[in-house]
C-alpha atoms as a PDB file:
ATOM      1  CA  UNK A   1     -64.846 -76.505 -30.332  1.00  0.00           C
ATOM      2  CA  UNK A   2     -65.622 -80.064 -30.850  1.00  0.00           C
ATOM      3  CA  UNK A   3     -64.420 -83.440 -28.907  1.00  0.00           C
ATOM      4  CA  UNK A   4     -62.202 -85.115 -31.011  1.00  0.00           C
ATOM      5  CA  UNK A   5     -63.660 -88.500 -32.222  1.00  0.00           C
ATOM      6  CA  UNK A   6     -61.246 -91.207 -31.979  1.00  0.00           C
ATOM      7  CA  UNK A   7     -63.440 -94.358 -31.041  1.00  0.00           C
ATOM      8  CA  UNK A   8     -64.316 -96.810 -33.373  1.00  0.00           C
ATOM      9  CA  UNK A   9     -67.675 -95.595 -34.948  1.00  0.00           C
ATOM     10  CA  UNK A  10     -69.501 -99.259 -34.834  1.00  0.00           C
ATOM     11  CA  UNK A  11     -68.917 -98.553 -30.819  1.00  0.00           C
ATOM     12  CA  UNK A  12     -70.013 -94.938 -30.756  1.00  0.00           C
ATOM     13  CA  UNK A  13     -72.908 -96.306 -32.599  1.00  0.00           C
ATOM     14  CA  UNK A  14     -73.474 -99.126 -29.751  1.00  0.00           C
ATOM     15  CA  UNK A  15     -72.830 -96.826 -26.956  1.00  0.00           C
ATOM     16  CA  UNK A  16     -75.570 -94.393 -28.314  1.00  0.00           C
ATOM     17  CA  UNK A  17     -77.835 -97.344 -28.502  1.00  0.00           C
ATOM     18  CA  UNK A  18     -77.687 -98.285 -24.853  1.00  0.00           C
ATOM     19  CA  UNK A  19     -77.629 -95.432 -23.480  1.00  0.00           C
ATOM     20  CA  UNK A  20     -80.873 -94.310 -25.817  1.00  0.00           C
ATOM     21  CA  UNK A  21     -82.263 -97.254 -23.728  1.00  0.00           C
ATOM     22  CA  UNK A  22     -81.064 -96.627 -20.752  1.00  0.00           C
ATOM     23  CA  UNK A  23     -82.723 -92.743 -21.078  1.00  0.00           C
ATOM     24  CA  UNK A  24     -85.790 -93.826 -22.085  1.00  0.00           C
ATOM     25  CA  UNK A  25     -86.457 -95.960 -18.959  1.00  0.00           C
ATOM     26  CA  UNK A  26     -89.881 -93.713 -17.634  1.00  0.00           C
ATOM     27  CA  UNK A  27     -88.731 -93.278 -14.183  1.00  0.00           C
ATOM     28  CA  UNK A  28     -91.441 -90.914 -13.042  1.00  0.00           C
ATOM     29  CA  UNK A  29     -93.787 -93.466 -14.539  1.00  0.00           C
ATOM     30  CA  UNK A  30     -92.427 -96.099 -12.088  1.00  0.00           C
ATOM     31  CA  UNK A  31     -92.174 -93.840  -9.138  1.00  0.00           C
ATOM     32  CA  UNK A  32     -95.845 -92.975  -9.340  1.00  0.00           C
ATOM     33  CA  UNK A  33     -97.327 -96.409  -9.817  1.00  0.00           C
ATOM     34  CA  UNK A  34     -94.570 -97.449  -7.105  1.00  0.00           C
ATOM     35  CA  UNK A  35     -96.178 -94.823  -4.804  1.00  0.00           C
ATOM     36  CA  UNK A  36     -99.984 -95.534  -6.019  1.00  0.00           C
ATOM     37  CA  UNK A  37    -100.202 -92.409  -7.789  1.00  0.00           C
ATOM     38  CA  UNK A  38    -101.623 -93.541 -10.640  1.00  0.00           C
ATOM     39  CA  UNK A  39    -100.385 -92.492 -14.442  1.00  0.00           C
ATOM     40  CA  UNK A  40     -97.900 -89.513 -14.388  1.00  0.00           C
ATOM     41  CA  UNK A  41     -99.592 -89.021 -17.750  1.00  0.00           C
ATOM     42  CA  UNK A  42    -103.021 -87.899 -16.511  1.00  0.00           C
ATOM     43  CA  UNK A  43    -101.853 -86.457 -13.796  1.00  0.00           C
ATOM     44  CA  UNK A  44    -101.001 -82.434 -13.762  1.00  0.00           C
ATOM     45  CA  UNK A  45     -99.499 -81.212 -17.099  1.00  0.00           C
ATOM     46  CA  UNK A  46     -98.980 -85.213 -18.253  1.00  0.00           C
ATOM     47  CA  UNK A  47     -95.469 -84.918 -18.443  1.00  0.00           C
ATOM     48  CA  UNK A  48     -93.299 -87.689 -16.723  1.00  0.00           C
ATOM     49  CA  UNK A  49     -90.728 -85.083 -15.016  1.00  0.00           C
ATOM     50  CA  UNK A  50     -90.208 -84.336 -11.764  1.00  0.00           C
ATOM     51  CA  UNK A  51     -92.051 -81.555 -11.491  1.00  0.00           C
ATOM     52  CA  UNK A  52     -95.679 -82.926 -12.678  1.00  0.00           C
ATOM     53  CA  UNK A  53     -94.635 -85.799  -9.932  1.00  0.00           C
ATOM     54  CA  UNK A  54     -94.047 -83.008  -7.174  1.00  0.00           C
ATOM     55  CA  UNK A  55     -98.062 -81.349  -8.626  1.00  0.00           C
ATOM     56  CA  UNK A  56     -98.933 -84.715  -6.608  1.00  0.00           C
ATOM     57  CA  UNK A  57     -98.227 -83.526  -3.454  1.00  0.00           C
ATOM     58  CA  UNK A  58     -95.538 -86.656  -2.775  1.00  0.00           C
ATOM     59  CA  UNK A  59     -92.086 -85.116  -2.740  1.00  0.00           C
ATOM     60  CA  UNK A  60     -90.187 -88.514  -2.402  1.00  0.00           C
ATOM     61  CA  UNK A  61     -91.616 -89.569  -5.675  1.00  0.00           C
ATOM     62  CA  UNK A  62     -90.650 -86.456  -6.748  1.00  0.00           C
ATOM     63  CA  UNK A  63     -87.454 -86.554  -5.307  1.00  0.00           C
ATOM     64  CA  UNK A  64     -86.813 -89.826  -6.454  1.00  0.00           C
ATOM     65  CA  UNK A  65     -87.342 -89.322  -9.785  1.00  0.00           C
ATOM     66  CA  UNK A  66     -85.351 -86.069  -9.844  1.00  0.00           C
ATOM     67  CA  UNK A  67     -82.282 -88.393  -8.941  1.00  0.00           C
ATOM     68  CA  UNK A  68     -83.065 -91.700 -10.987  1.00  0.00           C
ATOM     69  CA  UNK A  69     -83.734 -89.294 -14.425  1.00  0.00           C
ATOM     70  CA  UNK A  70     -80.287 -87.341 -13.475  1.00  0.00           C
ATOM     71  CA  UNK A  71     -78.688 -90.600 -12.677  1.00  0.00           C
ATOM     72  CA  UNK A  72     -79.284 -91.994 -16.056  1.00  0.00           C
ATOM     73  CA  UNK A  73     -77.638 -89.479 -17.816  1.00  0.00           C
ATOM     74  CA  UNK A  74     -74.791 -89.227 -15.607  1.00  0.00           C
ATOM     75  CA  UNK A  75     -74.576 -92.852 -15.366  1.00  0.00           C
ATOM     76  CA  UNK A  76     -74.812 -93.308 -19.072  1.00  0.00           C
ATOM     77  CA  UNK A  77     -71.536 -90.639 -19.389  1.00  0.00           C
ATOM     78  CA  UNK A  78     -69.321 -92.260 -16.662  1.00  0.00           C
ATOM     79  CA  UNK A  79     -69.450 -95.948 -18.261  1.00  0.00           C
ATOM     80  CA  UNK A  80     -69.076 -94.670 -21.416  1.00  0.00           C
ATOM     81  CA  UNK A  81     -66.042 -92.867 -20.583  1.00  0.00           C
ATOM     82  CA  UNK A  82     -64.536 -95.406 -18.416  1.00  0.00           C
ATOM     83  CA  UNK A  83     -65.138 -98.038 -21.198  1.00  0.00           C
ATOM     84  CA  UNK A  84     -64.497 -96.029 -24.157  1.00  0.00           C
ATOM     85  CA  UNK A  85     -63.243 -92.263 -23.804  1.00  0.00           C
ATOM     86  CA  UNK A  86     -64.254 -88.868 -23.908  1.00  0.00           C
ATOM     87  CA  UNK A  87     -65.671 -88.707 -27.082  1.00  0.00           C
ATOM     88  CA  UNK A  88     -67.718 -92.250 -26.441  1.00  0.00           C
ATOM     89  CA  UNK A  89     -68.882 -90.128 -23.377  1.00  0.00           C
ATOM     90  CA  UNK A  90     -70.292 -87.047 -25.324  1.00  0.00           C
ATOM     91  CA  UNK A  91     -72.608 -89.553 -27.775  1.00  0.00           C
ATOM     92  CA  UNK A  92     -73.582 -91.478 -24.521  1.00  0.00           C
ATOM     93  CA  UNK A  93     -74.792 -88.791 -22.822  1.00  0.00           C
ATOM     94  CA  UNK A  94     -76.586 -87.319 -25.920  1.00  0.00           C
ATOM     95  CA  UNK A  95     -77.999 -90.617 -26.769  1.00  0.00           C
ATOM     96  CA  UNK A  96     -79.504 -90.959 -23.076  1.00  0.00           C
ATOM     97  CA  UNK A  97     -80.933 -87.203 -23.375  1.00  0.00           C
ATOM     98  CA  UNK A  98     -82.675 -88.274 -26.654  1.00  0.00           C
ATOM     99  CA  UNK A  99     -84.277 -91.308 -24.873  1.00  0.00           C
ATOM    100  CA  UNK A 100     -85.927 -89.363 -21.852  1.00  0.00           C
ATOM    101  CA  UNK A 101     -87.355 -86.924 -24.392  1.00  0.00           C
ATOM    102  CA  UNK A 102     -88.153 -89.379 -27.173  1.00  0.00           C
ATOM    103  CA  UNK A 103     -88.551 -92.663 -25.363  1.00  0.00           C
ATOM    104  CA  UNK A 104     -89.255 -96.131 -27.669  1.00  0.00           C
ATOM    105  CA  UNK A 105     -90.897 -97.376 -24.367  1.00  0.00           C
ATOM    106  CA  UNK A 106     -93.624 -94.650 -24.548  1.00  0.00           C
ATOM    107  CA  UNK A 107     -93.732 -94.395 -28.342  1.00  0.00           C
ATOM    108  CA  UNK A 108     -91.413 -91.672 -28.315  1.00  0.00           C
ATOM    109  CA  UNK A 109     -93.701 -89.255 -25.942  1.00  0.00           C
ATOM    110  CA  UNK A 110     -91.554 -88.780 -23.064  1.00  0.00           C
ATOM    111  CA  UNK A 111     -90.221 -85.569 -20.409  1.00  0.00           C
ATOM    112  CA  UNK A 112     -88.932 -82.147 -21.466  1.00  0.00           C
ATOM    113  CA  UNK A 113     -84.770 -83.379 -20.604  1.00  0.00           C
ATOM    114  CA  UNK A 114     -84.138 -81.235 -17.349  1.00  0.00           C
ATOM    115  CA  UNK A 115     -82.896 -83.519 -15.008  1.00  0.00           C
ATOM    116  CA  UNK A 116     -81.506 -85.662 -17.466  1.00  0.00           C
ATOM    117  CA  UNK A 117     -79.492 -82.749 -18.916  1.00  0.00           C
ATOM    118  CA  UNK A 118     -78.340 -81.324 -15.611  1.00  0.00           C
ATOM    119  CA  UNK A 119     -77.385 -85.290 -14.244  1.00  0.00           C
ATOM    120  CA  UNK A 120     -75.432 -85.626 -18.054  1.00  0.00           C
ATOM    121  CA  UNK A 121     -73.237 -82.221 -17.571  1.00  0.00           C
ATOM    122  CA  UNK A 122     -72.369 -83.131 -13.643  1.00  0.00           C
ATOM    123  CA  UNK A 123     -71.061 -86.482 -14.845  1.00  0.00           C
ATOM    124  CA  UNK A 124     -69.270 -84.502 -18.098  1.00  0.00           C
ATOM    125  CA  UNK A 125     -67.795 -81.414 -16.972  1.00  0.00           C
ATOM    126  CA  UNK A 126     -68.968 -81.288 -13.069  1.00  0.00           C
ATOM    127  CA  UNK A 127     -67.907 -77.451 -13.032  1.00  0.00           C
ATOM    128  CA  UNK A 128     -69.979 -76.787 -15.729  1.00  0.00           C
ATOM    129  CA  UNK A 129     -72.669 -79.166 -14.447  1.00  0.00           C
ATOM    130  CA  UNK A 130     -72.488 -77.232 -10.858  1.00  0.00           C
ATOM    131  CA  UNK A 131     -72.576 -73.997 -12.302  1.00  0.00           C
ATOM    132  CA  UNK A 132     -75.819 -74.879 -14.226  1.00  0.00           C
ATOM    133  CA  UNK A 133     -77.861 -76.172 -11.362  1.00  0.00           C
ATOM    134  CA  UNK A 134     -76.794 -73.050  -9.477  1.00  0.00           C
ATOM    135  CA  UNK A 135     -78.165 -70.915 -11.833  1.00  0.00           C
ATOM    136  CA  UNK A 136     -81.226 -73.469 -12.333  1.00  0.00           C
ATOM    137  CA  UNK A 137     -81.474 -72.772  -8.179  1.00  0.00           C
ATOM    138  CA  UNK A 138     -81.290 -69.093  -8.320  1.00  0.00           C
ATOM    139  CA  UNK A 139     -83.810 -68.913 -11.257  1.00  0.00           C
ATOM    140  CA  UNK A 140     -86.075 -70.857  -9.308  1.00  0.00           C
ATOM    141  CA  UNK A 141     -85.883 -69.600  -5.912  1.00  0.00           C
ATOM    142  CA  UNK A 142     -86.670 -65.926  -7.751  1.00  0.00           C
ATOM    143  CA  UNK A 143     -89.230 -66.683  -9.708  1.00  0.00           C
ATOM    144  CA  UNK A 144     -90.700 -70.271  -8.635  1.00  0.00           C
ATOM    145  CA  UNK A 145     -91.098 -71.416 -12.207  1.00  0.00           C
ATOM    146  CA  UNK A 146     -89.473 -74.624 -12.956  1.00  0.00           C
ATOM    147  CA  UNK A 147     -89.251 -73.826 -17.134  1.00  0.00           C
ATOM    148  CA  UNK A 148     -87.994 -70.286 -16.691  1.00  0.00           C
ATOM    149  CA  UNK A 149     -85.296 -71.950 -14.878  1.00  0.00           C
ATOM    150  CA  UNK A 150     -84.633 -74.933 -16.963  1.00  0.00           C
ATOM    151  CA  UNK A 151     -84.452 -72.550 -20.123  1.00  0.00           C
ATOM    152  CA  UNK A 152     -82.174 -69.826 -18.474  1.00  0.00           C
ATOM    153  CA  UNK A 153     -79.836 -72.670 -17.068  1.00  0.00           C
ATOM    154  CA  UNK A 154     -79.716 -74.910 -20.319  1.00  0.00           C
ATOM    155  CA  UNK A 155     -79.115 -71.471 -22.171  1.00  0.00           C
ATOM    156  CA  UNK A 156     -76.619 -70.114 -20.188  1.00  0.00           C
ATOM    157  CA  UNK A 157     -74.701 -73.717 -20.030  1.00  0.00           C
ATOM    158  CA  UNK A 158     -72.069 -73.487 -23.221  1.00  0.00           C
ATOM    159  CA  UNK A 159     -71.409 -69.526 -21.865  1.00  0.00           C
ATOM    160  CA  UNK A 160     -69.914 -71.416 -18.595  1.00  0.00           C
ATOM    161  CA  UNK A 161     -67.851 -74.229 -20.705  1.00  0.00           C
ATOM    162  CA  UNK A 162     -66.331 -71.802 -22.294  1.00  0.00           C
ATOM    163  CA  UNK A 163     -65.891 -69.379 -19.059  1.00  0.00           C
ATOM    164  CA  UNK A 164     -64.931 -73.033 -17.023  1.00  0.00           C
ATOM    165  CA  UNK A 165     -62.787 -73.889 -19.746  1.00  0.00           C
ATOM    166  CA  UNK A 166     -64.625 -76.558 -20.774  1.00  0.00           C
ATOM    167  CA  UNK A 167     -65.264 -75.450 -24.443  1.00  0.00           C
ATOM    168  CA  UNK A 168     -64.686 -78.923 -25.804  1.00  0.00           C
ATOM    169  CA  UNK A 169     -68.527 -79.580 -24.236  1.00  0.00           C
ATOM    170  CA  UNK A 170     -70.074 -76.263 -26.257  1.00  0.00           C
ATOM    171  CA  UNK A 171     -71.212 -78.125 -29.129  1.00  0.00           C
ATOM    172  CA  UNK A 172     -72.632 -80.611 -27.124  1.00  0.00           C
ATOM    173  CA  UNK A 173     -74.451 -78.403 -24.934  1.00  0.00           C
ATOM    174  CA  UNK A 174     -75.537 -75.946 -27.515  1.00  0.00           C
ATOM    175  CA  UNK A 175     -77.677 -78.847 -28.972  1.00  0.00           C
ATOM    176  CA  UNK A 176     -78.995 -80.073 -25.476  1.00  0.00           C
ATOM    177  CA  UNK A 177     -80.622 -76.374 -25.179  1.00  0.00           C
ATOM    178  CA  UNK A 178     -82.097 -76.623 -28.121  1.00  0.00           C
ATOM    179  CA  UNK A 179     -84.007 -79.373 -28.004  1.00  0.00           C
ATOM    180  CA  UNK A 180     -84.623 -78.307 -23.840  1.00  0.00           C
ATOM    181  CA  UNK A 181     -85.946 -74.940 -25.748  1.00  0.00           C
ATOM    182  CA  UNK A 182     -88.314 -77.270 -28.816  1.00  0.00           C
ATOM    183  CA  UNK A 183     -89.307 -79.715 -25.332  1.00  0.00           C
ATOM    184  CA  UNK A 184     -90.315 -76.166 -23.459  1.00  0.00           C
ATOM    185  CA  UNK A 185     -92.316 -74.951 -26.566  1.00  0.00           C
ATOM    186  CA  UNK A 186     -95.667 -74.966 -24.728  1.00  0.00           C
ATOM    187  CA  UNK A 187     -94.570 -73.857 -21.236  1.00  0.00           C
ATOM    188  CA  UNK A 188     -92.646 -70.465 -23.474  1.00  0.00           C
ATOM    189  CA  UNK A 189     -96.178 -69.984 -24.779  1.00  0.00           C
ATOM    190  CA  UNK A 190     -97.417 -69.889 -21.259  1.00  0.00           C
ATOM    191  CA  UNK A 191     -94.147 -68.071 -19.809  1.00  0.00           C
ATOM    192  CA  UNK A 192     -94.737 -64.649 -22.385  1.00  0.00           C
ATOM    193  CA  UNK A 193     -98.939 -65.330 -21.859  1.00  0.00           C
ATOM    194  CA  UNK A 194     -98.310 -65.303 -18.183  1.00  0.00           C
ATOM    195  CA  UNK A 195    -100.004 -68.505 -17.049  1.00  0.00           C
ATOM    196  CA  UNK A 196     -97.350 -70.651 -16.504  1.00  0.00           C
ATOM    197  CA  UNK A 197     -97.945 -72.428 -13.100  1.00  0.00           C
ATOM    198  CA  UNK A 198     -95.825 -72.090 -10.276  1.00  0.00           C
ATOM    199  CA  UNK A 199     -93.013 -75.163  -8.578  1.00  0.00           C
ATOM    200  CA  UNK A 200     -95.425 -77.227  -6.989  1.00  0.00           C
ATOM    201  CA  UNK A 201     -98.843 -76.110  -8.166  1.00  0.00           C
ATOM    202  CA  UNK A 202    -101.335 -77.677 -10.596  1.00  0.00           C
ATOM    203  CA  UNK A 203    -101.664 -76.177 -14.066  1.00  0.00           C
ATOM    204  CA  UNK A 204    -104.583 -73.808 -14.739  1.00  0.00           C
END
């Protein structure tokens, strides 16, 4: 099922611009030259996530950027809506998805969409969005690997809008995974090889 589109397409259109900008901000970037880290992107596994901030050993970066890179896709969804509608709310927090994974700030190299996904359905469909970082949680605290998590959670998302009653978000969330599943490409490599580091350890 599919939000129906009733805003005026020149504003969907300017709504997924600024909130492409607004997701692209590099907030892990900023939190790690903020705390003298140095760059996120030669650093750990390069990526600028949360987790490769938390390899550093400084868990308020880490912690930090968790919220500011979940904020920006929640934040991006509640103006839209509030300005616009439901439907203005959907692009918005696609658009601001897009821009943490493809940032124009970084020349499109940017994170792998976890936090910014899980920050975009809380501010969407907060059942939904709860229900996701629960099973992110339970993933993690099993296993300790932050993809395995991220991958079971962002597939298992559209099976709770529809059990939540939320379907109108399926679509929506079916092509977050994806892209969270093309963004994970490397760590599934390492997931069936086995190597695939551990929350809070450096990669081998």
């Amino acid at each position: 099922m599919t939000p129906l589109f009733e805003t005026a397409p020149l504003l969907l259109l300017a709504t997924a611009g600024l909130a492409y900008l607004l997701g692209s901000v590099p907030f892990g970037i900023v939190m790690a030259r903020l705390f003298g880290l140095g760059d996120l992107r030669k650093i750990g596994s390069g990526n600028i996530g949360a987790t490769n901030v938390l390899r550093t050993g400084n868990k308020p970066a880490a912690f930090l950027t968790l919220v500011l890179d979940a904020g920006k896709g929640g934040i991006a969804v509640l103006v839209a809506r509030a300005a616009l509608g439901e439907d203005a709310a959907q692009v918005a927090g696609f658009a601001a998805f897009l821009g943490h994974c493809y940032p124009v700030f970084l020349r499109f190299k940017g994170g792998k969409g976890v936090a910014t996904f899980l920050g975009t359905l809380l501010a969407l469909a907060w059942p939904v969005g709860l229900a996701a970082c629960a099973t992110w949680a339970a993933v993690a605290a099993v296993t300790r690997i932050s993809s395995l998590s991220a991958l079971v959670a962002a597939a298992l998302a559209p099976v709770w809008a529809l059990f939540l009653g939320r379907a109108e978000v399926m679509v929506l969330l079916g092509l977050l995974a994806l892209l969270i599943f093309v963004r994970h490409a490397a760590n599934i490599s390492r997931l069936l090889a086995g190597t695939e580091p551990r929350i809070g350890k450096k990669p081998g």
